[in-house]
C-alpha atoms as a PDB file:
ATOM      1  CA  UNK A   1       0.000   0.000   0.000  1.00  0.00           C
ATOM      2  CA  UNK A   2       1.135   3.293  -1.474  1.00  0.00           C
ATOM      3  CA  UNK A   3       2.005   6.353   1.560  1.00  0.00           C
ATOM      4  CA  UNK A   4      -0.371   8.807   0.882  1.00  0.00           C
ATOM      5  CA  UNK A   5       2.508  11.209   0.188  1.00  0.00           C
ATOM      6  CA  UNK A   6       2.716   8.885  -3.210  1.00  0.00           C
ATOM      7  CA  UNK A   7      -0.987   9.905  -3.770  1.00  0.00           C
ATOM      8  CA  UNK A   8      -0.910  11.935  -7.081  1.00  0.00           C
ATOM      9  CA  UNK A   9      -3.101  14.905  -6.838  1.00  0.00           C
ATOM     10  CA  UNK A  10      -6.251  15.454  -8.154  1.00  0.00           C
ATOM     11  CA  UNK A  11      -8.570  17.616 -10.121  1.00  0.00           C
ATOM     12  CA  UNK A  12     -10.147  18.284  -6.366  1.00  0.00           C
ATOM     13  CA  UNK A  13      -7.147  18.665  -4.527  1.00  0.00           C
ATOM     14  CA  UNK A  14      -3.980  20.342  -6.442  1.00  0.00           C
ATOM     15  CA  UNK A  15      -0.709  20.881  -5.447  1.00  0.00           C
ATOM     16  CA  UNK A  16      -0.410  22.743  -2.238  1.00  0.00           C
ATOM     17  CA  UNK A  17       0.755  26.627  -3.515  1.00  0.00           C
ATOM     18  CA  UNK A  18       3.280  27.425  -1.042  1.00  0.00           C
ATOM     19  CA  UNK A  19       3.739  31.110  -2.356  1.00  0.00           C
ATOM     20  CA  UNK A  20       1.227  33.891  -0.906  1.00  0.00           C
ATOM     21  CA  UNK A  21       0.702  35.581  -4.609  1.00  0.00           C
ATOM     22  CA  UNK A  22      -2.250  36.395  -6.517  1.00  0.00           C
ATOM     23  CA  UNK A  23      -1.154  36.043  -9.852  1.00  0.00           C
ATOM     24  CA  UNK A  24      -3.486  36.238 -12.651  1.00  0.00           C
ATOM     25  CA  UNK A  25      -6.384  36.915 -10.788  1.00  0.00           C
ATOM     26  CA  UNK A  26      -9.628  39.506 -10.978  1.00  0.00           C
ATOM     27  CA  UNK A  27     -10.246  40.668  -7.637  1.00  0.00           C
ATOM     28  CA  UNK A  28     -13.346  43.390  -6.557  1.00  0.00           C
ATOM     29  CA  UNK A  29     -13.122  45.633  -3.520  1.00  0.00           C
ATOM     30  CA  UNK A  30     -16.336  47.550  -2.576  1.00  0.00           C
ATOM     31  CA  UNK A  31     -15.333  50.737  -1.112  1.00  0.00           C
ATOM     32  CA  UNK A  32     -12.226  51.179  -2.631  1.00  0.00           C
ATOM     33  CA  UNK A  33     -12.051  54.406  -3.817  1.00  0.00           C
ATOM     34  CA  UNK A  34     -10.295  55.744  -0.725  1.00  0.00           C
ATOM     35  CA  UNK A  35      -9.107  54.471   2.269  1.00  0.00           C
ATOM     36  CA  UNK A  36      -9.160  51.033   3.949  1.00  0.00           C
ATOM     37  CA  UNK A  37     -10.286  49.684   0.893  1.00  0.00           C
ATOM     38  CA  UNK A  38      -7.840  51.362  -1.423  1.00  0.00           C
ATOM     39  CA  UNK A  39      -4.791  50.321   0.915  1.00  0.00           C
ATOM     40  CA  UNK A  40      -6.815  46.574   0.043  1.00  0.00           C
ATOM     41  CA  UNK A  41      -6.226  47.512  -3.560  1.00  0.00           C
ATOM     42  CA  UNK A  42      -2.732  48.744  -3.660  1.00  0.00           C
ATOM     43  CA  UNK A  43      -1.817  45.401  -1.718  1.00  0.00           C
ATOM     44  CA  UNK A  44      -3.625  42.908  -4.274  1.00  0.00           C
ATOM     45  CA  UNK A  45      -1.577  44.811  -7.231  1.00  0.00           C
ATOM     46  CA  UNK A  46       1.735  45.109  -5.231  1.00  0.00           C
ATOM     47  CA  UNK A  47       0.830  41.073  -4.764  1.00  0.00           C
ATOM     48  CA  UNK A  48       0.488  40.224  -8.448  1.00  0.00           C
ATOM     49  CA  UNK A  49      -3.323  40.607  -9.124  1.00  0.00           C
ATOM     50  CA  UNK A  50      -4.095  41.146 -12.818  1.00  0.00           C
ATOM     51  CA  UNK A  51      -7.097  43.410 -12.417  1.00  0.00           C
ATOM     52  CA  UNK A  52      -8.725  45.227  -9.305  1.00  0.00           C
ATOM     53  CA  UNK A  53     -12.076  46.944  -9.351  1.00  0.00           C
ATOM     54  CA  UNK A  54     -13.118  48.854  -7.178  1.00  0.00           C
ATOM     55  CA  UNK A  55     -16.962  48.889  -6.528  1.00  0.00           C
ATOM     56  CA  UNK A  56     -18.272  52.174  -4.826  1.00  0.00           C
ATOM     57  CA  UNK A  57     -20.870  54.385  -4.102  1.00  0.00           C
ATOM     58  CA  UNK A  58     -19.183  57.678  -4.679  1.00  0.00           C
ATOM     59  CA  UNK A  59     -18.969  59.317  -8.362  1.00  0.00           C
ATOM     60  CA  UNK A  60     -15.321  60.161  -7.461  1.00  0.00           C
ATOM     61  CA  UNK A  61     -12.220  59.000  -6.716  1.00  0.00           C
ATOM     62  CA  UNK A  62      -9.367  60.495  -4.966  1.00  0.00           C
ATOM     63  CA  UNK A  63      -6.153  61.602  -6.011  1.00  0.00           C
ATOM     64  CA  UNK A  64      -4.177  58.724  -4.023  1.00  0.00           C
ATOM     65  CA  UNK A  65      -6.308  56.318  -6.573  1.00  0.00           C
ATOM     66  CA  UNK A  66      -5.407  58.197  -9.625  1.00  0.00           C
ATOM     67  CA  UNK A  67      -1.507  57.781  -8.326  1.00  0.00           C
ATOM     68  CA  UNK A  68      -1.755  54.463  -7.803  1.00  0.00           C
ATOM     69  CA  UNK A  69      -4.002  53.468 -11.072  1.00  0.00           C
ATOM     70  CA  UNK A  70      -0.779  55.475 -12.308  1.00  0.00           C
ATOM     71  CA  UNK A  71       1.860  52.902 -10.698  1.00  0.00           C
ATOM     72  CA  UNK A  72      -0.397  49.888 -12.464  1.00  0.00           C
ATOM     73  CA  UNK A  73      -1.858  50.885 -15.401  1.00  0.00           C
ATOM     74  CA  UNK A  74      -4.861  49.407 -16.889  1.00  0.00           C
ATOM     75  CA  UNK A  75      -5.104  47.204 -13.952  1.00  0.00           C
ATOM     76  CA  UNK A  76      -6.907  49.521 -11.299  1.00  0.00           C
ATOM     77  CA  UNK A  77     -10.401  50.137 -12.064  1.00  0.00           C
ATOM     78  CA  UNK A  78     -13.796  52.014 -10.347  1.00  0.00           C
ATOM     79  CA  UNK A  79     -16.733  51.092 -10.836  1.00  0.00           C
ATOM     80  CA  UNK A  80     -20.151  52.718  -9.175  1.00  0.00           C
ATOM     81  CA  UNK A  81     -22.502  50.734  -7.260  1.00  0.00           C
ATOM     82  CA  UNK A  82     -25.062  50.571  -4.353  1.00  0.00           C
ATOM     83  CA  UNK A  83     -24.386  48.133  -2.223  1.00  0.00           C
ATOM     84  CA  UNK A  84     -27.147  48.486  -0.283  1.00  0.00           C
ATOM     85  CA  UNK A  85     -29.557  47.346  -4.109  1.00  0.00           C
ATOM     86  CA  UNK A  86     -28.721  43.708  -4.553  1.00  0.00           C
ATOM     87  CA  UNK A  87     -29.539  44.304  -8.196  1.00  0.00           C
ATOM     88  CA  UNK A  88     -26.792  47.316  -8.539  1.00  0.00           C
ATOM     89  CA  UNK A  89     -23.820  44.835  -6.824  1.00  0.00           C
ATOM     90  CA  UNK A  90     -25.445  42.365  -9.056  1.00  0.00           C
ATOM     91  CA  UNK A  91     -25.043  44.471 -12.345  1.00  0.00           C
ATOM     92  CA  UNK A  92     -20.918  45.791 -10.983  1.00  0.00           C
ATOM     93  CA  UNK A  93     -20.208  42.034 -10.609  1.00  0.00           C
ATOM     94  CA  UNK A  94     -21.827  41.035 -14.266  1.00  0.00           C
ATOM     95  CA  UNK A  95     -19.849  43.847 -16.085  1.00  0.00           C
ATOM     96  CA  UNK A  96     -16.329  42.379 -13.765  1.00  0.00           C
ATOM     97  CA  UNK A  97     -17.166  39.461 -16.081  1.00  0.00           C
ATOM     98  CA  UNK A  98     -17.613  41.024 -19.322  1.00  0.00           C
ATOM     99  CA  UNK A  99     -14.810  43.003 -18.904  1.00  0.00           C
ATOM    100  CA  UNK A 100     -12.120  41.150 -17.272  1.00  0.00           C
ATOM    101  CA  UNK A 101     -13.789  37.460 -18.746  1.00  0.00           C
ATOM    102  CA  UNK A 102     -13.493  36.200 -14.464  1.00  0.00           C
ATOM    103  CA  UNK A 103     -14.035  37.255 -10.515  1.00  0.00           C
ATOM    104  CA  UNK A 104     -11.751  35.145  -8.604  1.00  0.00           C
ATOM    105  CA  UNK A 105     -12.063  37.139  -5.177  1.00  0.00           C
ATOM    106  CA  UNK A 106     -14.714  39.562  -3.703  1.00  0.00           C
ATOM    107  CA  UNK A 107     -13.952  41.684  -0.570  1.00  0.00           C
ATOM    108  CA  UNK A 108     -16.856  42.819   1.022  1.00  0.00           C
ATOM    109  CA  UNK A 109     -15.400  46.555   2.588  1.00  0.00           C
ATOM    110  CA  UNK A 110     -17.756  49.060   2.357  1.00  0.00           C
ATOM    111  CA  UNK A 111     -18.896  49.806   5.543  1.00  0.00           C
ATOM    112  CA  UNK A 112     -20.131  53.500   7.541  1.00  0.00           C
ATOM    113  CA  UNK A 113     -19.817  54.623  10.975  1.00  0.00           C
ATOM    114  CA  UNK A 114     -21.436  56.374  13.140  1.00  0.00           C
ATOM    115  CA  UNK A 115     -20.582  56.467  16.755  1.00  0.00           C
ATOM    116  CA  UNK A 116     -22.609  58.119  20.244  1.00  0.00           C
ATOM    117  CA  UNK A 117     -24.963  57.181  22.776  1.00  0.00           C
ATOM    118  CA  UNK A 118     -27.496  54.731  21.846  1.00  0.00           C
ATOM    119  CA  UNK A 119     -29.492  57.145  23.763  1.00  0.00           C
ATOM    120  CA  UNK A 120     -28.888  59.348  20.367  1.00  0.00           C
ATOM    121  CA  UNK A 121     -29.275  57.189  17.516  1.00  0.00           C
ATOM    122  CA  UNK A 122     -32.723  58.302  15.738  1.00  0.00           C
ATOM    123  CA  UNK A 123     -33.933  55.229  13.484  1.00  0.00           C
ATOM    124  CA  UNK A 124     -32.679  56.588   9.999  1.00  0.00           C
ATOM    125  CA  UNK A 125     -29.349  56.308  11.384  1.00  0.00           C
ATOM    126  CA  UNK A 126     -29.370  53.288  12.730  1.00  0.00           C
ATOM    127  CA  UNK A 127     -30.935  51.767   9.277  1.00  0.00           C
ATOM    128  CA  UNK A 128     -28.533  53.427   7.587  1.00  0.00           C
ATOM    129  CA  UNK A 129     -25.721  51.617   8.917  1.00  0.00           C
ATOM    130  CA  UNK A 130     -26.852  48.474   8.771  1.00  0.00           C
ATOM    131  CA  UNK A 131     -28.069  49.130   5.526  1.00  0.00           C
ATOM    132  CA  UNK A 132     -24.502  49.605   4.312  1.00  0.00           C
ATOM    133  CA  UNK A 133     -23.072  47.113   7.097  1.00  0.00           C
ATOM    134  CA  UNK A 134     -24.756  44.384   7.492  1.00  0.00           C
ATOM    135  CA  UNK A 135     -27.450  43.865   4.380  1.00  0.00           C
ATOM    136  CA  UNK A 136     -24.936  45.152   1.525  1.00  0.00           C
ATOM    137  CA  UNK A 137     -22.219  43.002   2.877  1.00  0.00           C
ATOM    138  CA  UNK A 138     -24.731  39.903   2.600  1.00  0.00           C
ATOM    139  CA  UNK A 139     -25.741  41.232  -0.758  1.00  0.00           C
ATOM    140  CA  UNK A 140     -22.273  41.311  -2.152  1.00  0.00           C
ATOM    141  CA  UNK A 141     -21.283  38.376  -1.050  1.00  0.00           C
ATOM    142  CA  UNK A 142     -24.280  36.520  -2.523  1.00  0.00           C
ATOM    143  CA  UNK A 143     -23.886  38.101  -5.553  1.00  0.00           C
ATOM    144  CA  UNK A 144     -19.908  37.168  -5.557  1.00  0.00           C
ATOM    145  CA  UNK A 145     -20.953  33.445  -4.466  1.00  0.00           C
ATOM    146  CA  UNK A 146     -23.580  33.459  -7.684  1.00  0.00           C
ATOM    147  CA  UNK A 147     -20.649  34.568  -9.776  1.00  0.00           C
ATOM    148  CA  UNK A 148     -18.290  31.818  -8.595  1.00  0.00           C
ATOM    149  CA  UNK A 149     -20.606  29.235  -9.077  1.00  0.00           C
ATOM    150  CA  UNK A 150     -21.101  30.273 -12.749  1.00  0.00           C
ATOM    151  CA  UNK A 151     -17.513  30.349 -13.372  1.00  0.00           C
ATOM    152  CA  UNK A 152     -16.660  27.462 -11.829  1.00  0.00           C
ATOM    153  CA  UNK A 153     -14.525  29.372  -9.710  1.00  0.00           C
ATOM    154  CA  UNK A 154     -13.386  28.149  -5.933  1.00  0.00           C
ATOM    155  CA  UNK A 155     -13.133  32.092  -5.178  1.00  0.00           C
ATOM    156  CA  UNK A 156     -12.453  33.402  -2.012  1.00  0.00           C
ATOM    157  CA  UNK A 157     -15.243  36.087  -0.220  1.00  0.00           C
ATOM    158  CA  UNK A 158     -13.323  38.656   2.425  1.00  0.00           C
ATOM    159  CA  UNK A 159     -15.367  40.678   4.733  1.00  0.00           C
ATOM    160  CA  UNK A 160     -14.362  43.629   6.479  1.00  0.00           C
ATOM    161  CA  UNK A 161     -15.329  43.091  10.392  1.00  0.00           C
ATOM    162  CA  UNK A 162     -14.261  45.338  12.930  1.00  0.00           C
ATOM    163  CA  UNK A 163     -12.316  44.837  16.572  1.00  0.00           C
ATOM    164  CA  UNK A 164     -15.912  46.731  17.766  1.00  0.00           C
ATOM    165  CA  UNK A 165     -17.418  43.267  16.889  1.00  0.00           C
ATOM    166  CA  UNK A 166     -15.457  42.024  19.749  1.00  0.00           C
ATOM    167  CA  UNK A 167     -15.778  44.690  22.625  1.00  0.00           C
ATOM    168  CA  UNK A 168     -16.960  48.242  22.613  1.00  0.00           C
ATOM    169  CA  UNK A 169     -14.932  51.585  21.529  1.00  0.00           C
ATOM    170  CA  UNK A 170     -14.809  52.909  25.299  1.00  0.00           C
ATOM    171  CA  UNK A 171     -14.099  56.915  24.108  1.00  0.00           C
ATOM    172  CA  UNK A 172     -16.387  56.961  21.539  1.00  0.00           C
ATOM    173  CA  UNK A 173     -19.389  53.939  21.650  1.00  0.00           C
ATOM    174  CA  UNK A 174     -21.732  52.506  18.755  1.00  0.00           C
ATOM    175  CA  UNK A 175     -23.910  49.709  19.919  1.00  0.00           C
ATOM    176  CA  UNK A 176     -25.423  49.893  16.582  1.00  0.00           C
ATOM    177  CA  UNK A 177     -21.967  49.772  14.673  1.00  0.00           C
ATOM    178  CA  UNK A 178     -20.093  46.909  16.692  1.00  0.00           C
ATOM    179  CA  UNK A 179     -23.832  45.088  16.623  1.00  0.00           C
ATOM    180  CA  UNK A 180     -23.537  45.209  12.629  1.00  0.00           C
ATOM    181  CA  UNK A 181     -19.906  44.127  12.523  1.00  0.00           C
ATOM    182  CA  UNK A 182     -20.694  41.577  14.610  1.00  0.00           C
ATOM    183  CA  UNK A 183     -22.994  40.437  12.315  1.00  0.00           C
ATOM    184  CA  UNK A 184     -20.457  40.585   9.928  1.00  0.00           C
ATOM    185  CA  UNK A 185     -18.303  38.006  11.837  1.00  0.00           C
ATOM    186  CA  UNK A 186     -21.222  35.541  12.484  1.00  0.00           C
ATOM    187  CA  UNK A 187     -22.105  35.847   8.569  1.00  0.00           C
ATOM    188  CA  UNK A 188     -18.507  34.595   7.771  1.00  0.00           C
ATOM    189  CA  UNK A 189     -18.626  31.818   9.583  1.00  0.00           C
ATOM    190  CA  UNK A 190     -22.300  30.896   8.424  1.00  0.00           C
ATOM    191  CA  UNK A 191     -21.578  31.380   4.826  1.00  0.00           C
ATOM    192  CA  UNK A 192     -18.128  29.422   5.032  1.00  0.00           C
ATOM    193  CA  UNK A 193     -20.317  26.299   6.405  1.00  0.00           C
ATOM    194  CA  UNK A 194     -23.120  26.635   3.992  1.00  0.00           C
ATOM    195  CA  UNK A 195     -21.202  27.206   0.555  1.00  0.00           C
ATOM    196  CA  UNK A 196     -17.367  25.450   1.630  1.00  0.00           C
ATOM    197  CA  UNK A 197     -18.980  22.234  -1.006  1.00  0.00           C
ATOM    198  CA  UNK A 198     -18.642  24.708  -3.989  1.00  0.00           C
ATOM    199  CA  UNK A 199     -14.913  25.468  -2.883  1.00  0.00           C
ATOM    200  CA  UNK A 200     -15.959  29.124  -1.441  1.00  0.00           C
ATOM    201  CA  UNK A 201     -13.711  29.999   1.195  1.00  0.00           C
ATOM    202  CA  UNK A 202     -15.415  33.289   3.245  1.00  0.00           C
ATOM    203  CA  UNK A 203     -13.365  34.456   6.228  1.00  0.00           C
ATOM    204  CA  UNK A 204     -12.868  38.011   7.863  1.00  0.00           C
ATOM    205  CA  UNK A 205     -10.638  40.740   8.790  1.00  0.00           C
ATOM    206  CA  UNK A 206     -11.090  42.894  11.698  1.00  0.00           C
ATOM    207  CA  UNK A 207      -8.802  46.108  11.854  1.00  0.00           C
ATOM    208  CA  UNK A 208      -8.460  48.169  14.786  1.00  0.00           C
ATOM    209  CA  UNK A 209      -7.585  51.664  14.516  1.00  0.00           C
ATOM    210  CA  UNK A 210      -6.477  52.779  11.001  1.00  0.00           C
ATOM    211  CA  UNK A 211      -5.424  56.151   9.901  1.00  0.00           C
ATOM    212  CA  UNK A 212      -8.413  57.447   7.577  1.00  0.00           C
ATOM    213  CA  UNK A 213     -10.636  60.147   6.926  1.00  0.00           C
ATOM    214  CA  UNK A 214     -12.971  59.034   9.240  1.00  0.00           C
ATOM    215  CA  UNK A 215     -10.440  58.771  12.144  1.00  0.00           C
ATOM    216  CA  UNK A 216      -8.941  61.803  12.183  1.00  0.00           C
ATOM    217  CA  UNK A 217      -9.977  62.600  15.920  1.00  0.00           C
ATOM    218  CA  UNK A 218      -8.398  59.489  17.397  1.00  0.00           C
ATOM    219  CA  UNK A 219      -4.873  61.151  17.707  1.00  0.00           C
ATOM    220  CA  UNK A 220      -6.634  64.511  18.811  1.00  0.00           C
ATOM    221  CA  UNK A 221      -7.916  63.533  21.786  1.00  0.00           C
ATOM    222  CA  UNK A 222      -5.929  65.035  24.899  1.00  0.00           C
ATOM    223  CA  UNK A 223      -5.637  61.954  26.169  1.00  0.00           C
ATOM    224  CA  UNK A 224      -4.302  59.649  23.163  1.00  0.00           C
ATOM    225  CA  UNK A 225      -1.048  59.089  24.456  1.00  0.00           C
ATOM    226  CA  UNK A 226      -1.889  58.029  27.735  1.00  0.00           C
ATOM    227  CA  UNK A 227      -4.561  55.599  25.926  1.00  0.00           C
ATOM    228  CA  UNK A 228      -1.557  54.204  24.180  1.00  0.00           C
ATOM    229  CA  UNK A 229       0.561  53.670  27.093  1.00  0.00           C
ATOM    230  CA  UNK A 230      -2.362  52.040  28.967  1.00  0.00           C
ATOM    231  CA  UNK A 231      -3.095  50.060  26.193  1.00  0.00           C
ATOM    232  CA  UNK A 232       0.658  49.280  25.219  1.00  0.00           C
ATOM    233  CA  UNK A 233       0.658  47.497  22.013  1.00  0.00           C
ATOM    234  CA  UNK A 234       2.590  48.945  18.687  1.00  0.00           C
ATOM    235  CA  UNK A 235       2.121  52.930  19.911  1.00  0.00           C
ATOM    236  CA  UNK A 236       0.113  54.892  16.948  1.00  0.00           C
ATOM    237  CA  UNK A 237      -2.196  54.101  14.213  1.00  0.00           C
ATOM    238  CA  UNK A 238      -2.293  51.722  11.725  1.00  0.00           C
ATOM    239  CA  UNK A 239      -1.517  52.233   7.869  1.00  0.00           C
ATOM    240  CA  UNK A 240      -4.147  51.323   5.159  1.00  0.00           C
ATOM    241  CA  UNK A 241      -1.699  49.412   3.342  1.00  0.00           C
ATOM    242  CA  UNK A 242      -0.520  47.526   6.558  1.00  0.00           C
ATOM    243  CA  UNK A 243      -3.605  45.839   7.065  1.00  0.00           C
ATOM    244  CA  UNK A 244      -3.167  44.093   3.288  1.00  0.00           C
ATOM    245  CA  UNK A 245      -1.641  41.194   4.247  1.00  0.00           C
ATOM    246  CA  UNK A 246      -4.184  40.122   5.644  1.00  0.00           C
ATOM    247  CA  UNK A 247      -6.291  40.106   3.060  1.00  0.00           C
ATOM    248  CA  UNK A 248      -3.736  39.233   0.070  1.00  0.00           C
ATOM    249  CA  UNK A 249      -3.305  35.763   2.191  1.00  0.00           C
ATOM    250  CA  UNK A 250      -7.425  34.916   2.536  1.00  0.00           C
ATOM    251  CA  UNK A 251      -6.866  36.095  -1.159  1.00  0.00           C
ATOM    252  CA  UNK A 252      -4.447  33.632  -2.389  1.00  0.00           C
ATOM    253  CA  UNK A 253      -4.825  30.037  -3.040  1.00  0.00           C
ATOM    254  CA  UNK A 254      -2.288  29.742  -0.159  1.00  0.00           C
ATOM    255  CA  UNK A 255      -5.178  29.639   1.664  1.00  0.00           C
ATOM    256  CA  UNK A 256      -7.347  27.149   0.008  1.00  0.00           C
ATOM    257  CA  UNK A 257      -7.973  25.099   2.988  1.00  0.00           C
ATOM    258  CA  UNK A 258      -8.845  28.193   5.325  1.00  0.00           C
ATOM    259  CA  UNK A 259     -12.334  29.485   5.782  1.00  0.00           C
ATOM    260  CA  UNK A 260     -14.107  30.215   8.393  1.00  0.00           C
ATOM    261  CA  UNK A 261     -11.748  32.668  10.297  1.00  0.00           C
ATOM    262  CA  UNK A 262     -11.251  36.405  11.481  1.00  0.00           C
ATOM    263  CA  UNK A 263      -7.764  37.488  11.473  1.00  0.00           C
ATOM    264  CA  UNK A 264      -7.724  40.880  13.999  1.00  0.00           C
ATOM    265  CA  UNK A 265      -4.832  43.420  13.136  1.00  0.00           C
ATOM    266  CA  UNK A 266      -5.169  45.635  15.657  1.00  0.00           C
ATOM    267  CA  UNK A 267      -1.640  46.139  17.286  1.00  0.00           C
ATOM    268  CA  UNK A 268      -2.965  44.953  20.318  1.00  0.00           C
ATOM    269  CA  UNK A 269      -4.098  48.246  21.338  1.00  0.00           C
ATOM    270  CA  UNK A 270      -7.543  46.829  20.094  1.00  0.00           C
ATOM    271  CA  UNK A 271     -10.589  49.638  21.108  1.00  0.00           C
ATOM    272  CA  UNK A 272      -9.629  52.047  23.263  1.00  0.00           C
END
């Protein structure tokens, strides 16, 4: 009897890659035009992606994606979508495929914040987030899932969590936010049991604080850096770009035997 390291591989079950690289794939970021999602972007190219599309709401993008569309020409692209209409993500992914002829990855980053006293919330706001949090995210990543399944494609769904999902923001709380991002986390794991027999892998990412436009008060509070020495951990924020790793990895076909799993990169300073 044969060891089964004599086993020759299969059409199921290929030869391990041992390289983190996504070469040659078609990979679509919603939210990317700026930010967290654009330091996705620049990572997936940097990594060998063919293509990257960029699925957003706004009509613009910013001058940091121009620059880097720059860097890797005719391989950045935006597209405009609502990710909140199932049929607007649906008609973003279908023109992926008619452009680019594949979707091998879909990473399901748009997200909004809004953070006080539940106390405060009125009802518009609170639908509003989970509007964009929780229902888009499940709407993309359907719509990626339908897309896979059409190809043929074992593609790999990334959602964007949040270290809120975990425990609250002490200085500045959202019950509503963390609640949607922790829908986020339970989604992964749900969707990684339910569609892991068409070779979908979904797993999650959950930064903690990230230098954006949307963070910008973080570093002006008066007491920051005593948060930061309380807190220990690597001492400042994080970089767009260095949470890309990350995702590049649940990207790759390195991974094609994890699902199911949130990888925090918060520093360990975590919510402070």
């Amino acid at each position: 009897m044969g060891s089964m390291s004599e086993t020759a591989p299969t059409a199921d079950h290929l030869p391990v890659q041992k390289q983190i690289t996504l070469q040659g794939k078609i990979i679509a970021i919603t939210g990317a035009n700026r930010g967290i999602g654009l330091g996705i972007a620049e990572c997936c190219l940097a990594n060998g992606a063919a293509k990257v599309y960029s699925i957003d709401y706004a009509d613009k993008v910013d001058d940091e994606f121009k620059t880097i569309a720059k860097v890797y020409p005719g391989q950045l692209f935006a597209l405009k979508a609502d990710v909140t209409k199932e049929d607007s993500i649906t008609k973003a992914v279908d023109q992926i495929l008619t452009d680019a002829g594949a979707l091998h990855g879909m990473v399901v980053n748009a997200g909004r914040t809004n953070h006080k006293s539940a106390l405060d919330f009125t009802s518009e706001e609170i639908e509003a987030l989970f509007a964009v949090n929780l229902f888009g995210a499940f709407y993309t990543a359907r719509t990626a899932a339908r897309a896979f399944i059409k190809q043929g494609v074992k593609g790999s769904i990334v959602f964007t969590a949040s270290m809120a999902s975990y425990r609250p923001n002490k200085v500045v709380p959202s019950a509503p936010y963390g609640a949607s991002k922790g829908g986020v986390r339970n989604m992964t794991h749900t969707l990684a049991m339910e569609w892991a027999t068409h070779g979908i892998r979904v797993n999650s990412v959950s930064p903690g604080l990230v230098k954006t436009a949307m963070t910008y008060w973080v570093e002006k509070q008066a007491d920051w850096e005593s948060q930061l020495k309380y807190y220990r951990g690597i001492p400042r924020l994080a970089e767009v770009q260095e949470l890309g790793g990350a995702y590049v990895y649940l990207l790759s076909d390195a991974a094609s035997y994890t699902t199911s799993i949130d990888i925090p990169v918060n520093g360990v300073i975590g919510i402070c």
